[in-house]
PDB file of N, CA and C in Angstrom:
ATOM      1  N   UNK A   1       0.820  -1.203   0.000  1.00  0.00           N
ATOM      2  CA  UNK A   1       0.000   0.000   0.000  1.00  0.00           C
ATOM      3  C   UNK A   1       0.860   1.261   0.000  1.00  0.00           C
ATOM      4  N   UNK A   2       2.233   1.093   0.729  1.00  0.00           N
ATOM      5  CA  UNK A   2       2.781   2.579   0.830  1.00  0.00           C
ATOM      6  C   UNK A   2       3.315   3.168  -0.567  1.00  0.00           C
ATOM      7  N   UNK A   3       3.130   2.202  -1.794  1.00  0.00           N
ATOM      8  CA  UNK A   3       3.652   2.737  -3.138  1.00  0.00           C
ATOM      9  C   UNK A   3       2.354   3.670  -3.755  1.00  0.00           C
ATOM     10  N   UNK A   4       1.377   2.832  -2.786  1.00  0.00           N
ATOM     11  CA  UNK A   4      -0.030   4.504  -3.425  1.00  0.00           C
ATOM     12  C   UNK A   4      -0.212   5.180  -2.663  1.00  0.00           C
ATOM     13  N   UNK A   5       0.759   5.489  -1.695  1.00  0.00           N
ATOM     14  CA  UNK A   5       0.419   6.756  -0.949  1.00  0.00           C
ATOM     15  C   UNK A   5       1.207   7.971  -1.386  1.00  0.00           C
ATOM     16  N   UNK A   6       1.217   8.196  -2.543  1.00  0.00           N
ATOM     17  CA  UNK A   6       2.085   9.265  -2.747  1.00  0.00           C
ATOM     18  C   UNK A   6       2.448  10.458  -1.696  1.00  0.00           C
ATOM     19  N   UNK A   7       3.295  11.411  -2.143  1.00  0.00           N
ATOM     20  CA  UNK A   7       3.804  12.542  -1.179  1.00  0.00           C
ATOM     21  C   UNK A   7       2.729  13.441  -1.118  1.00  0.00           C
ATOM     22  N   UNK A   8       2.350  14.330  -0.167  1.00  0.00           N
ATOM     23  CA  UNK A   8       1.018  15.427  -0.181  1.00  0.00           C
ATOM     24  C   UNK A   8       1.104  16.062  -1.333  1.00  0.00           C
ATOM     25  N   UNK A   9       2.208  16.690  -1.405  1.00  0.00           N
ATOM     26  CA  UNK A   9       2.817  17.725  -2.787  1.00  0.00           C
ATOM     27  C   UNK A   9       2.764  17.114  -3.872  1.00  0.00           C
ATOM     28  N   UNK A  10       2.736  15.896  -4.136  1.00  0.00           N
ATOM     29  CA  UNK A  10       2.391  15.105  -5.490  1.00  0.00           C
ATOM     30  C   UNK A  10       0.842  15.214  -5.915  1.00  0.00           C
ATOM     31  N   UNK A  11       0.077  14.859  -4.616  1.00  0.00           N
ATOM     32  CA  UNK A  11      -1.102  14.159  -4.485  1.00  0.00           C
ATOM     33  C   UNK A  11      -2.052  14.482  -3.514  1.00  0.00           C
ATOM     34  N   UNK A  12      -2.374  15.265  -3.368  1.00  0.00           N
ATOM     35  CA  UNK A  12      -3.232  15.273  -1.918  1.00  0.00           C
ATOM     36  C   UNK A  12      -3.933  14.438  -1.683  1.00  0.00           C
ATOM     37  N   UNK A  13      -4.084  13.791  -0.404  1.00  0.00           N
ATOM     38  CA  UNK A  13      -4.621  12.624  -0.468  1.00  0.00           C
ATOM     39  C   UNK A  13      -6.111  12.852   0.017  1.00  0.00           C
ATOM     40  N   UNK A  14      -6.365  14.024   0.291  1.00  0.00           N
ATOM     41  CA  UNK A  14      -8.036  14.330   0.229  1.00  0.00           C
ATOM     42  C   UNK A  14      -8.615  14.131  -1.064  1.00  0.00           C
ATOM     43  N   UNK A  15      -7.534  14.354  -1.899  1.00  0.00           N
ATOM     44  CA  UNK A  15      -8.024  14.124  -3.775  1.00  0.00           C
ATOM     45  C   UNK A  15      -8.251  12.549  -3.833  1.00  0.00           C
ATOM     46  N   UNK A  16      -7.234  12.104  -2.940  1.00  0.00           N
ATOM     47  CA  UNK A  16      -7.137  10.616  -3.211  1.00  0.00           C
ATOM     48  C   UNK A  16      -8.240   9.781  -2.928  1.00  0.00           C
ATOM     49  N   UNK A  17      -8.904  10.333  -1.471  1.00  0.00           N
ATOM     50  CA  UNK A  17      -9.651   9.814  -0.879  1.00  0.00           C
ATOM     51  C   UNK A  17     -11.149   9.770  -1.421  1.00  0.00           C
ATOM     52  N   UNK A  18     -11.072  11.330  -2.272  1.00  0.00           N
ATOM     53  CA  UNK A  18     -12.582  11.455  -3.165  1.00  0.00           C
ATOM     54  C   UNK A  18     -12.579  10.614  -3.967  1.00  0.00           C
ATOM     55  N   UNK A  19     -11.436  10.277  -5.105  1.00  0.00           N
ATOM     56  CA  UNK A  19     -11.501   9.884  -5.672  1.00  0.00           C
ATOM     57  C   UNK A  19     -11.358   8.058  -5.669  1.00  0.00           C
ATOM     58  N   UNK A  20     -11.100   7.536  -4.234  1.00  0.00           N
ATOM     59  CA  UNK A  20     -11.470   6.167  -4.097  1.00  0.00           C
ATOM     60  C   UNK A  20     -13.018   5.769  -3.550  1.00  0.00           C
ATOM     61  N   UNK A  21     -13.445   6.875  -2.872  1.00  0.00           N
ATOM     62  CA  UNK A  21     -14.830   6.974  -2.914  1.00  0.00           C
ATOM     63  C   UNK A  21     -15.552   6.620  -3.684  1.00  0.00           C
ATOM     64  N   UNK A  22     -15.061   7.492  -4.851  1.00  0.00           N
ATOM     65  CA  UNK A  22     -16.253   7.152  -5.995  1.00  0.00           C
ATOM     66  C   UNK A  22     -16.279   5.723  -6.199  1.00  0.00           C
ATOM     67  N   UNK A  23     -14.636   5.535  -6.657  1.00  0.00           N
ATOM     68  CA  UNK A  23     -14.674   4.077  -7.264  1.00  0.00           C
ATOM     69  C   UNK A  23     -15.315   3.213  -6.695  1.00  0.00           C
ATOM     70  N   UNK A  24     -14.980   3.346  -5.265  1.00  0.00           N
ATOM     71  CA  UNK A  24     -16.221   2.059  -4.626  1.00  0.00           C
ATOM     72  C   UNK A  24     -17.597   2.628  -4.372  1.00  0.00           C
ATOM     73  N   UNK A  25     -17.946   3.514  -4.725  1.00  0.00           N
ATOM     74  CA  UNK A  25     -19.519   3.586  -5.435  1.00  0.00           C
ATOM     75  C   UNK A  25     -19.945   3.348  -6.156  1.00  0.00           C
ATOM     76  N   UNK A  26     -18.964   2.918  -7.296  1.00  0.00           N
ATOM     77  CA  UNK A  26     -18.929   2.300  -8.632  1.00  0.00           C
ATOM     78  C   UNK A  26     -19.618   3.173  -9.600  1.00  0.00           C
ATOM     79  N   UNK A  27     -18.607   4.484  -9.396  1.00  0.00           N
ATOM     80  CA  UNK A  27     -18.933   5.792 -10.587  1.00  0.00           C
ATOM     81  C   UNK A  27     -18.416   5.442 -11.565  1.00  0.00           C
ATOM     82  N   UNK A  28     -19.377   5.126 -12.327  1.00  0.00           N
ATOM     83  CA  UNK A  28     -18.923   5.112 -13.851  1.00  0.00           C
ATOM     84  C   UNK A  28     -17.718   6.119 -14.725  1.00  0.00           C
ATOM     85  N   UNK A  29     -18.200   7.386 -14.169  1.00  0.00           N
ATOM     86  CA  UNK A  29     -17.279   8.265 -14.931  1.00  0.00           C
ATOM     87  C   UNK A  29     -15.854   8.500 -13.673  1.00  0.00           C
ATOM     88  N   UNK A  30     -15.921   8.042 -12.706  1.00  0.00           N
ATOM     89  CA  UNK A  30     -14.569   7.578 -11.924  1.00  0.00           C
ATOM     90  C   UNK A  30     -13.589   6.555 -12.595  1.00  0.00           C
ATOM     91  N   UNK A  31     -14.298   5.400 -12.845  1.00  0.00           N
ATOM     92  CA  UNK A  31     -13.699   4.252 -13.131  1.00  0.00           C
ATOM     93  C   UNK A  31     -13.024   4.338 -14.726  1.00  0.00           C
ATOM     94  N   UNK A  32     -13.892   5.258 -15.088  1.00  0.00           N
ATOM     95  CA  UNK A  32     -13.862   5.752 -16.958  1.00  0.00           C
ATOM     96  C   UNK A  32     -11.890   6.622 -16.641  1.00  0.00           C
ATOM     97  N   UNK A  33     -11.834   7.541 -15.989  1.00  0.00           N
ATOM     98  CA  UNK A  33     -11.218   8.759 -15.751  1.00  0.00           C
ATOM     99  C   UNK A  33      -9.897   7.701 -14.897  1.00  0.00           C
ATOM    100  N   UNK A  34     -10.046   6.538 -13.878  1.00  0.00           N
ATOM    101  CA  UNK A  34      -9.201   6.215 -12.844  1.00  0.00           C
ATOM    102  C   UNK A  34      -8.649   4.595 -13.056  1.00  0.00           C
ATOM    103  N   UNK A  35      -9.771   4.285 -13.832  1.00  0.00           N
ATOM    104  CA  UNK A  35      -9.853   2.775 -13.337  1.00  0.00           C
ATOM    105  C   UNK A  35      -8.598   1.943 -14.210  1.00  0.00           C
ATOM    106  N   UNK A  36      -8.074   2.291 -15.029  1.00  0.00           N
ATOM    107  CA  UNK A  36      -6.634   1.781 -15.349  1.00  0.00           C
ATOM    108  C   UNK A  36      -5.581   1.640 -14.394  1.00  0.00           C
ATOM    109  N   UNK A  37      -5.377   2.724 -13.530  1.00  0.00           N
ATOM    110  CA  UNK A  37      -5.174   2.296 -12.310  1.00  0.00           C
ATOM    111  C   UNK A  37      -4.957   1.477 -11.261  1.00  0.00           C
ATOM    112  N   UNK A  38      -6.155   0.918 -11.448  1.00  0.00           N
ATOM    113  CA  UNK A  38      -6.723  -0.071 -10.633  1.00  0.00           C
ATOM    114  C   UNK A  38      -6.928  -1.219 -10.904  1.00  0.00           C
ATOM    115  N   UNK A  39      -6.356  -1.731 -12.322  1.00  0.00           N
ATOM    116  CA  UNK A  39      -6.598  -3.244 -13.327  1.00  0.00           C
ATOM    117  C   UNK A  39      -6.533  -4.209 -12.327  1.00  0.00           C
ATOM    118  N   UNK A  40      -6.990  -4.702 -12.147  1.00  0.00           N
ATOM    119  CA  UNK A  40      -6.655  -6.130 -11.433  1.00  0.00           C
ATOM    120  C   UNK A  40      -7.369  -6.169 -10.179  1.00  0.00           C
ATOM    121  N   UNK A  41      -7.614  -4.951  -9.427  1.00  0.00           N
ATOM    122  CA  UNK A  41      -8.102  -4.441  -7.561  1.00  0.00           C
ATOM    123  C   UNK A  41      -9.194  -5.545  -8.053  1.00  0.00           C
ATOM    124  N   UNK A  42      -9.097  -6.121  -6.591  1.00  0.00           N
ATOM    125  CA  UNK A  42     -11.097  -6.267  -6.532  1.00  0.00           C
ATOM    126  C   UNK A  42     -11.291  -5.020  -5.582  1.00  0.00           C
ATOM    127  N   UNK A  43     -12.601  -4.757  -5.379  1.00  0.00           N
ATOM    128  CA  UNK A  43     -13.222  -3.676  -4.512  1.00  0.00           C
ATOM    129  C   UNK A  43     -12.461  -3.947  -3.055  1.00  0.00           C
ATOM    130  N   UNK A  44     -12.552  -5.105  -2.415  1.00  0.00           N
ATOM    131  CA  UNK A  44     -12.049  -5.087  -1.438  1.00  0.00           C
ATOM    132  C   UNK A  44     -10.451  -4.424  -1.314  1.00  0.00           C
ATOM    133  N   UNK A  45      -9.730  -4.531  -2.230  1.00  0.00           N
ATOM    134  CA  UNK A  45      -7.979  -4.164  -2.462  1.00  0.00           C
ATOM    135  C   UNK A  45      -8.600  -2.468  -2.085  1.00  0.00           C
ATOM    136  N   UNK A  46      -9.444  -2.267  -3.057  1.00  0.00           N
ATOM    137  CA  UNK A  46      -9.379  -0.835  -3.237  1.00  0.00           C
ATOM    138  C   UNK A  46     -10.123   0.054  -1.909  1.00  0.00           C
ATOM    139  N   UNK A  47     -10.857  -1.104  -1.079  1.00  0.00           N
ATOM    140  CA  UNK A  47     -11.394  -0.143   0.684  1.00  0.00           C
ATOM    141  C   UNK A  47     -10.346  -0.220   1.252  1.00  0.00           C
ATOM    142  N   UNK A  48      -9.304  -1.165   1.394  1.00  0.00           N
ATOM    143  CA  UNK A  48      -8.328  -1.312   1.886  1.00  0.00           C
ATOM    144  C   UNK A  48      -7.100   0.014   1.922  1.00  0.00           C
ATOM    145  N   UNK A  49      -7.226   0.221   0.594  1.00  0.00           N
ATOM    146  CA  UNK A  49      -6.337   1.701   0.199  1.00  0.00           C
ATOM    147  C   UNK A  49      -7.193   2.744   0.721  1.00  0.00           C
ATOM    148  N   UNK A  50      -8.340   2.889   0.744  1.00  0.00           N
ATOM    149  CA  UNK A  50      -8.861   3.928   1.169  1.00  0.00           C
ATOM    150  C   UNK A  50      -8.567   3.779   2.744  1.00  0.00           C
ATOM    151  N   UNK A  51      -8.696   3.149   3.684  1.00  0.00           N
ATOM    152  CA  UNK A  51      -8.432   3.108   4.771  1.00  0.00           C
ATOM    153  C   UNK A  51      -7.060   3.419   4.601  1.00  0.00           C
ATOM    154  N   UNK A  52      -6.262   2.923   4.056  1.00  0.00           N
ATOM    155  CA  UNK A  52      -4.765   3.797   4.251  1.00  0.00           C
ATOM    156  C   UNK A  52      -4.746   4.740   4.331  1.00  0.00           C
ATOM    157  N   UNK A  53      -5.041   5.309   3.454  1.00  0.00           N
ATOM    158  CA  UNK A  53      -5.202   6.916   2.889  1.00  0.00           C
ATOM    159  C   UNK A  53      -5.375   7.536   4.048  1.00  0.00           C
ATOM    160  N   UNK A  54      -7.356   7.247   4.394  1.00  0.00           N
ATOM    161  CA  UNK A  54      -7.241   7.795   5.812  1.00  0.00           C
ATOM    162  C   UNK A  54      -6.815   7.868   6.791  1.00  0.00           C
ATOM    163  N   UNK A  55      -6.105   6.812   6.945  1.00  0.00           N
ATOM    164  CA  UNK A  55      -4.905   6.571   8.041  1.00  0.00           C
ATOM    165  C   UNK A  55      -3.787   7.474   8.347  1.00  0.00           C
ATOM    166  N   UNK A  56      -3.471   7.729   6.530  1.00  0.00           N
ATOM    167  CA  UNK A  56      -1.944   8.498   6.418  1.00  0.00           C
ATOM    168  C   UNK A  56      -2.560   9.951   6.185  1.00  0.00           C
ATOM    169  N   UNK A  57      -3.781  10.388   6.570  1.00  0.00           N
ATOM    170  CA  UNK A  57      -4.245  12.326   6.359  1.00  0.00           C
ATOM    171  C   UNK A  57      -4.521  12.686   7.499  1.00  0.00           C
TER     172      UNK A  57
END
């Protein structure tokens, strides 16, 4: 997980966090815009990162 936590200054991870939101809401135009990204995640990989995230803000 710590290879997707990028640096704040790269990434803010409030951006990060919206934007794993969506995905596990299963926004279409998230997954359209992000989801290459994410080839392979099942949903569970990807709550998992979101709990990082929040962990590391």
């Amino acid at each position: 997980m710590e290879r997707w936590l990028p640096k704040a200054d790269s990434h803010p991870l409030a951006k990060r966090e919206a934007d794993l939101t969506l995905l596990l809401a299963k926004n279409g135009e998230a997954w359209e815009k992000y989801g290459q990204f994410y080839e392979g995640w099942t949903l569970e990989e990807v709550a998992e990162l979101l709990e990082a995230v929040r962990a590391a803000s």
